[in-house]
Protein backbone atom coordinates (compact mmCIF):
# COMPACT_ATOMS: atom_id res chain seq x y z
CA UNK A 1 109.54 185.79 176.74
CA UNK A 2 109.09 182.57 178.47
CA UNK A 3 105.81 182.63 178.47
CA UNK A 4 105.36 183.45 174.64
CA UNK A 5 107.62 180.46 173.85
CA UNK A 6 105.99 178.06 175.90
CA UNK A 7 102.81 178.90 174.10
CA UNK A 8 104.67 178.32 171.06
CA UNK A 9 106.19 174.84 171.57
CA UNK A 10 102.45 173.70 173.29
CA UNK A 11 101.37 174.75 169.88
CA UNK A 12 103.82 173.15 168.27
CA UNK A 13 103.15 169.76 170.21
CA UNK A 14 99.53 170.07 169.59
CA UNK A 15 100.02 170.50 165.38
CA UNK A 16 102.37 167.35 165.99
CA UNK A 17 99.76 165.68 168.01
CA UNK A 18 97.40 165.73 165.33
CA UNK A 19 99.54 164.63 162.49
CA UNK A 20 100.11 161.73 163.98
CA UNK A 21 96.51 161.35 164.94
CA UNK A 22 95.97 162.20 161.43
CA UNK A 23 98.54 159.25 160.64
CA UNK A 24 97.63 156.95 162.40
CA UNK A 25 93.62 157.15 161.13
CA UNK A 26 95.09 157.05 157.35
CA UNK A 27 96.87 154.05 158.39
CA UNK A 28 94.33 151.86 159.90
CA UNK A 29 91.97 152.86 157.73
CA UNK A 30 93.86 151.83 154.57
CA UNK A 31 94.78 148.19 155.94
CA UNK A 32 91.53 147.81 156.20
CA UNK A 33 90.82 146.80 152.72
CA UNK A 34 88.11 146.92 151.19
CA UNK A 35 85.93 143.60 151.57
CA UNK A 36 83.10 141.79 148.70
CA UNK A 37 80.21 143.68 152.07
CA UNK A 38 82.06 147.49 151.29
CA UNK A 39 81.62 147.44 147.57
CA UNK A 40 78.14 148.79 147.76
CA UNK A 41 79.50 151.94 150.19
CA UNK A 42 82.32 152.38 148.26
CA UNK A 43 79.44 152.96 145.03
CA UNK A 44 77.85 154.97 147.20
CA UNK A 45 80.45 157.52 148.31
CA UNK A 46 81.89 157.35 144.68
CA UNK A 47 78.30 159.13 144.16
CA UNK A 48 78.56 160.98 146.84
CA UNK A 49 81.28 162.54 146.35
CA UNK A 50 82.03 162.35 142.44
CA UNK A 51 79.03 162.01 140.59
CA UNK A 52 77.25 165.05 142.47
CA UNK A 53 80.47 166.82 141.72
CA UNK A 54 80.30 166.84 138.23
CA UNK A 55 78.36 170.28 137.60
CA UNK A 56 80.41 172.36 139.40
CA UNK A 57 83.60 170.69 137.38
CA UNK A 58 82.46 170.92 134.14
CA UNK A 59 80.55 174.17 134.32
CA UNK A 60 83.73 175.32 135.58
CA UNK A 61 85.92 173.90 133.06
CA UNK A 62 84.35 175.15 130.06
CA UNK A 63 84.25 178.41 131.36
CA UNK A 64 88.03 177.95 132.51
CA UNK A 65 88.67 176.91 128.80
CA UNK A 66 86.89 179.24 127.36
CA UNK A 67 88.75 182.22 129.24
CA UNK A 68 92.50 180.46 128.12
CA UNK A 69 91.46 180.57 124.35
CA UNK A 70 90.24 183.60 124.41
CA UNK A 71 93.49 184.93 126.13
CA UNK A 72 95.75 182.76 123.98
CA UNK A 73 94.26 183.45 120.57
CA UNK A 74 94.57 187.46 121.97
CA UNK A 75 98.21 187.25 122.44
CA UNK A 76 98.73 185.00 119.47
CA UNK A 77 97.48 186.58 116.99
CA UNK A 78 99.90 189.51 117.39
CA UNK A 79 102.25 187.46 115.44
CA UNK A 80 100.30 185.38 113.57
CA UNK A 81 100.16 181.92 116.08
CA UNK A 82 96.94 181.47 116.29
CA UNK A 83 97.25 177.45 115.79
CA UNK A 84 99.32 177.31 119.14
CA UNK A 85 96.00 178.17 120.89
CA UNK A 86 95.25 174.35 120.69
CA UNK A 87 98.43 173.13 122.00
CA UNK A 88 99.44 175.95 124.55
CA UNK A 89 95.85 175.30 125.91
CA UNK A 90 95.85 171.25 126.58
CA UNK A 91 99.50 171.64 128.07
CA UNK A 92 98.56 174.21 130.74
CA UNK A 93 95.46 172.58 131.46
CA UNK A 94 96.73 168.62 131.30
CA UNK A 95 100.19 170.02 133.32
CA UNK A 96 98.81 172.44 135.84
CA UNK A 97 95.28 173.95 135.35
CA UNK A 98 93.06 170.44 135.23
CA UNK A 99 94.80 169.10 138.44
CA UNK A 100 95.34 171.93 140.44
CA UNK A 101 91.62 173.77 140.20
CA UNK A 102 89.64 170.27 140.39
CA UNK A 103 91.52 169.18 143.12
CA UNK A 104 90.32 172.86 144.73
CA UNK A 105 86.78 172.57 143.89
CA UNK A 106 86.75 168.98 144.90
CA UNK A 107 88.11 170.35 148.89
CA UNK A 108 85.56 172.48 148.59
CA UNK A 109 82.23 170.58 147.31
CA UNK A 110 83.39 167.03 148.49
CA UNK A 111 85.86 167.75 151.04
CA UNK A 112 83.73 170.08 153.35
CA UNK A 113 80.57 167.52 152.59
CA UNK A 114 83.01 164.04 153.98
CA UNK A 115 83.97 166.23 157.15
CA UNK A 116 80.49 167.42 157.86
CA UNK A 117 79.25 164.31 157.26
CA UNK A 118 81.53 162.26 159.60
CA UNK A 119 81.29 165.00 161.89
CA UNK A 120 77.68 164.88 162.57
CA UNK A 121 78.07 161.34 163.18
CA UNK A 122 80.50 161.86 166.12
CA UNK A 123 78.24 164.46 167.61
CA UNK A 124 75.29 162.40 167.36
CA UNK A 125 77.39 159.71 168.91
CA UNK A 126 76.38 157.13 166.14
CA UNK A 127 80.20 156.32 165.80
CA UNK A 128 80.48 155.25 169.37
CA UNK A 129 77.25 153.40 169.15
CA UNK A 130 78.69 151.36 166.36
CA UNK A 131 81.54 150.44 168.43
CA UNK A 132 79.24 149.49 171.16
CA UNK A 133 77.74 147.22 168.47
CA UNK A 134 81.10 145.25 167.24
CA UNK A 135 81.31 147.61 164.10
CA UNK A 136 84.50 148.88 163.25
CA UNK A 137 83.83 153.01 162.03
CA UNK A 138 87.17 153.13 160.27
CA UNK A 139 86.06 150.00 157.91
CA UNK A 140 82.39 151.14 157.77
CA UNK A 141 82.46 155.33 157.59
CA UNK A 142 85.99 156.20 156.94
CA UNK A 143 87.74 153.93 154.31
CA UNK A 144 84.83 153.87 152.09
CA UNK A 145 85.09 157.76 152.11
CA UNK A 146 88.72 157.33 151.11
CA UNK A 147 88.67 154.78 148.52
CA UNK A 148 86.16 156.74 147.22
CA UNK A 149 88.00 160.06 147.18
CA UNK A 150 90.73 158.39 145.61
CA UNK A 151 89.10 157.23 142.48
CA UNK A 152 86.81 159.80 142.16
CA UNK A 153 89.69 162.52 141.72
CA UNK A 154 91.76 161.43 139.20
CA UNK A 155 88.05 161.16 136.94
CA UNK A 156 86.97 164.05 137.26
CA UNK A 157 90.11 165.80 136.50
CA UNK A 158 89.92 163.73 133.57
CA UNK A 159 86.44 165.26 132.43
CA UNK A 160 87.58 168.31 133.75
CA UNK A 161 90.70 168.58 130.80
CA UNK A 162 88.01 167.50 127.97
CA UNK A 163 85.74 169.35 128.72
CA UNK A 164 88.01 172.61 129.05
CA UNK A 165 90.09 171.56 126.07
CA UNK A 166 86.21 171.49 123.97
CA UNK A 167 85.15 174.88 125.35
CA UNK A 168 88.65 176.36 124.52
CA UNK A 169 87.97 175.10 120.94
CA UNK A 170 84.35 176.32 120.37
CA UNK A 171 86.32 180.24 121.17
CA UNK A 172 89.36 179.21 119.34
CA UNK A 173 87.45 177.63 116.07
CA UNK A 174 83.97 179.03 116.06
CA UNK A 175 84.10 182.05 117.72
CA UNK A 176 87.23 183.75 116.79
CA UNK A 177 87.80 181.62 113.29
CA UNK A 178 90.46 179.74 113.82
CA UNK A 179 91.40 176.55 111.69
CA UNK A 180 90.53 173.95 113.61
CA UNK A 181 92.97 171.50 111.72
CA UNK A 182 95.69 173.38 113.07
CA UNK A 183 93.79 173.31 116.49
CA UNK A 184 94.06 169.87 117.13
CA UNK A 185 96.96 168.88 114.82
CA UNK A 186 98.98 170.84 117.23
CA UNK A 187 97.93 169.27 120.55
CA UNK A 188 98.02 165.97 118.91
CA UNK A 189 101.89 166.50 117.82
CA UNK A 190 103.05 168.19 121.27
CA UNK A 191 101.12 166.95 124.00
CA UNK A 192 103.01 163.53 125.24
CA UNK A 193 101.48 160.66 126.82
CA UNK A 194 103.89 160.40 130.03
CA UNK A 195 105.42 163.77 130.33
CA UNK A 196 101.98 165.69 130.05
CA UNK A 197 99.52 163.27 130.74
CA UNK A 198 100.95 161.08 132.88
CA UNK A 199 102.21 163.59 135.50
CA UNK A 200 98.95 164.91 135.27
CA UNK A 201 97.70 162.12 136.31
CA UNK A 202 100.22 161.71 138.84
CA UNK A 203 99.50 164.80 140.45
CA UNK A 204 95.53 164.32 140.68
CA UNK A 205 96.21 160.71 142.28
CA UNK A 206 97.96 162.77 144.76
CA UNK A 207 95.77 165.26 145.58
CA UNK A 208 93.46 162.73 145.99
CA UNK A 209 95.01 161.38 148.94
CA UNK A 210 95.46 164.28 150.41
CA UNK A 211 92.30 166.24 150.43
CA UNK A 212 90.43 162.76 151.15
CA UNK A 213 93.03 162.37 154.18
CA UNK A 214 92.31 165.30 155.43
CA UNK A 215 89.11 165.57 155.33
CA UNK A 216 88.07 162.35 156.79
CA UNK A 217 90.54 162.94 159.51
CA UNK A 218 88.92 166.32 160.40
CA UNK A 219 85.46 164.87 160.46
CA UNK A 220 86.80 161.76 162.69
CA UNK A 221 88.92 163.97 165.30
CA UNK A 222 86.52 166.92 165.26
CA UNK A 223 84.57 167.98 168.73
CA UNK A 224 81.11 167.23 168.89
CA UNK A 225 79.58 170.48 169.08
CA UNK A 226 77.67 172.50 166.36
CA UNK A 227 80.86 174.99 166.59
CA UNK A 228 83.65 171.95 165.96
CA UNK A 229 81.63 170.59 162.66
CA UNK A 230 82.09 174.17 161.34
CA UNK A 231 85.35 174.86 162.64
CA UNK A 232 86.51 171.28 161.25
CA UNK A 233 84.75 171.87 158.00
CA UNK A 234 86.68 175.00 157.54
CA UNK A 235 89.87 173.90 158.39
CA UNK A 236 89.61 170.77 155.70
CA UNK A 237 88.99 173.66 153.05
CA UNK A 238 91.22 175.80 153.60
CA UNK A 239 94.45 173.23 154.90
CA UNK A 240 93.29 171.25 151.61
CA UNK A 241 93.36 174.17 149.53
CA UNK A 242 97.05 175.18 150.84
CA UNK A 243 98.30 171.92 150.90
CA UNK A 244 97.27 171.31 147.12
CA UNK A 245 98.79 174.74 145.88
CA UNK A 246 102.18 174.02 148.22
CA UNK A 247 102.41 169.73 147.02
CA UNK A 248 101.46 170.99 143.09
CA UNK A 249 105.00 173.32 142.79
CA UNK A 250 106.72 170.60 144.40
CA UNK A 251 105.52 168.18 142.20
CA UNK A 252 106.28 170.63 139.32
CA UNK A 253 109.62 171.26 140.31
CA UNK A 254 110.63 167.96 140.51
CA UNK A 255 109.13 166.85 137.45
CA UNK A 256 109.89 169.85 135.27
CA UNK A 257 112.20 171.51 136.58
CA UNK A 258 115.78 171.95 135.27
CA UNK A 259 118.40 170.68 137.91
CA UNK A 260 121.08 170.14 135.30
């Protein structure tokens, strides 16, 4: 018994270790700000990262669209609703849906691709070989990756909800004959600029942070073995993944949620 809880509080210590490891990278590497020299790597992860993202986000969101149309106009049309498929699409996908599965395949395409990256570089020891040189790693390889993460994000979940709303709309309207007046009349009289949008956009700033948090910090505090870039990669998925799914029904609770 003693033995099982001291392995439990070492463990314990250890997870604590790291998120303060984890805290203290996020920390320094935000004050360093970004300097007139760090524009061009800032471009350059933005690419990285959000640019050679796009296919995966909008081949997934038209088929993601697609799929809720079909469903809605379905149901629907058992009692004659089919022109709520317009506006019961854009809320789920600018409340929950856009956010939540960009921020997912973002952890996964970008997220795993940061860590491996930064990773490499510690095995390879080029991060100790710029300190040797006078270069700081946390202004040169990590905050770029950051700033980056954080404005790449909140786009594509942007694309991500057009794109899905469209493909929803080609099922809704072409396929399955809908009016397409009523189609967008009713997104364009339900869906609010703060309450929908807004938190939507809320909610991708902040899975921004996160994912890009953790998966810099994985890639910076990783060993430098073959066996730690995998293990790190796979932890930034899948602790991404979980953390997005856990912070997205707090967010939802607290912004929709009736406490009255």
């Amino acid at each position: 018994m003693i033995r099982f809880l001291r392995g439990v509080g070492s463990r314990s210590l250890d997870r604590l270790a790291g998120v303060g490891r984890a805290t203290l990278v996020f920390a320094a590497a935000l004050w360093r700000l970004p300097r007139p020299a760090d524009v061009p790597l800032i471009i350059k992860q933005i690419y990285q990262v959000g640019v050679l993202s796009l296919v995966i986000v909008v081949l997934s969101a038209f088929c993601i669209g697609a799929v809720l149309a079909l469903q809605f106009h379905t149901q629907l049309a058992k009692f004659g609703a089919q022109d709520a498929v317009g506006v019961g699409l854009a809320l789920v996908l600018l409340r929950e849906l856009g956010p939540v599965v960009t921020a997912l395949l973002f952890a996964g395409r970008a997220g795993s691709a940061i860590t491996a990256e930064i990773g490499l570089m510690k095995t390879t020891e080029q991060l100790s070989s710029m300190e040797m040189m006078g270069v700081d790693p946390l202004q040169r390889i990590v905050a770029p990756r950051l700033w980056a993460g954080f404005v790449s994000l909140p786009l594509l979940t942007a694309i991500f909800n057009v794109v899905a709303i469209y493909g929803g709309m080609i099922v809704a309207v072409e396929w399955m004959g809908g009016d397409p007046g009523g189609f967008w009349s009713g997104i364009q009289a339900e869906v609010e600029i703060w309450d929908d949008i807004g938190k939507g956009v809320v909610k991708s700033v902040v899975f921004a942070v996160v994912i890009t948090w953790i998966a810099v910090f994985q890639g910076y505090d990783t060993e430098p073995t073959p066996e730690g870039i995998g293990l790190a990669t796979t932890r930034t998925v899948v602790v991404s993944s979980v953390m997005v799914l856990a912070i997205d029904f707090l967010l939802t609770l607290s912004m929709y949620g009736d406490f009255k």
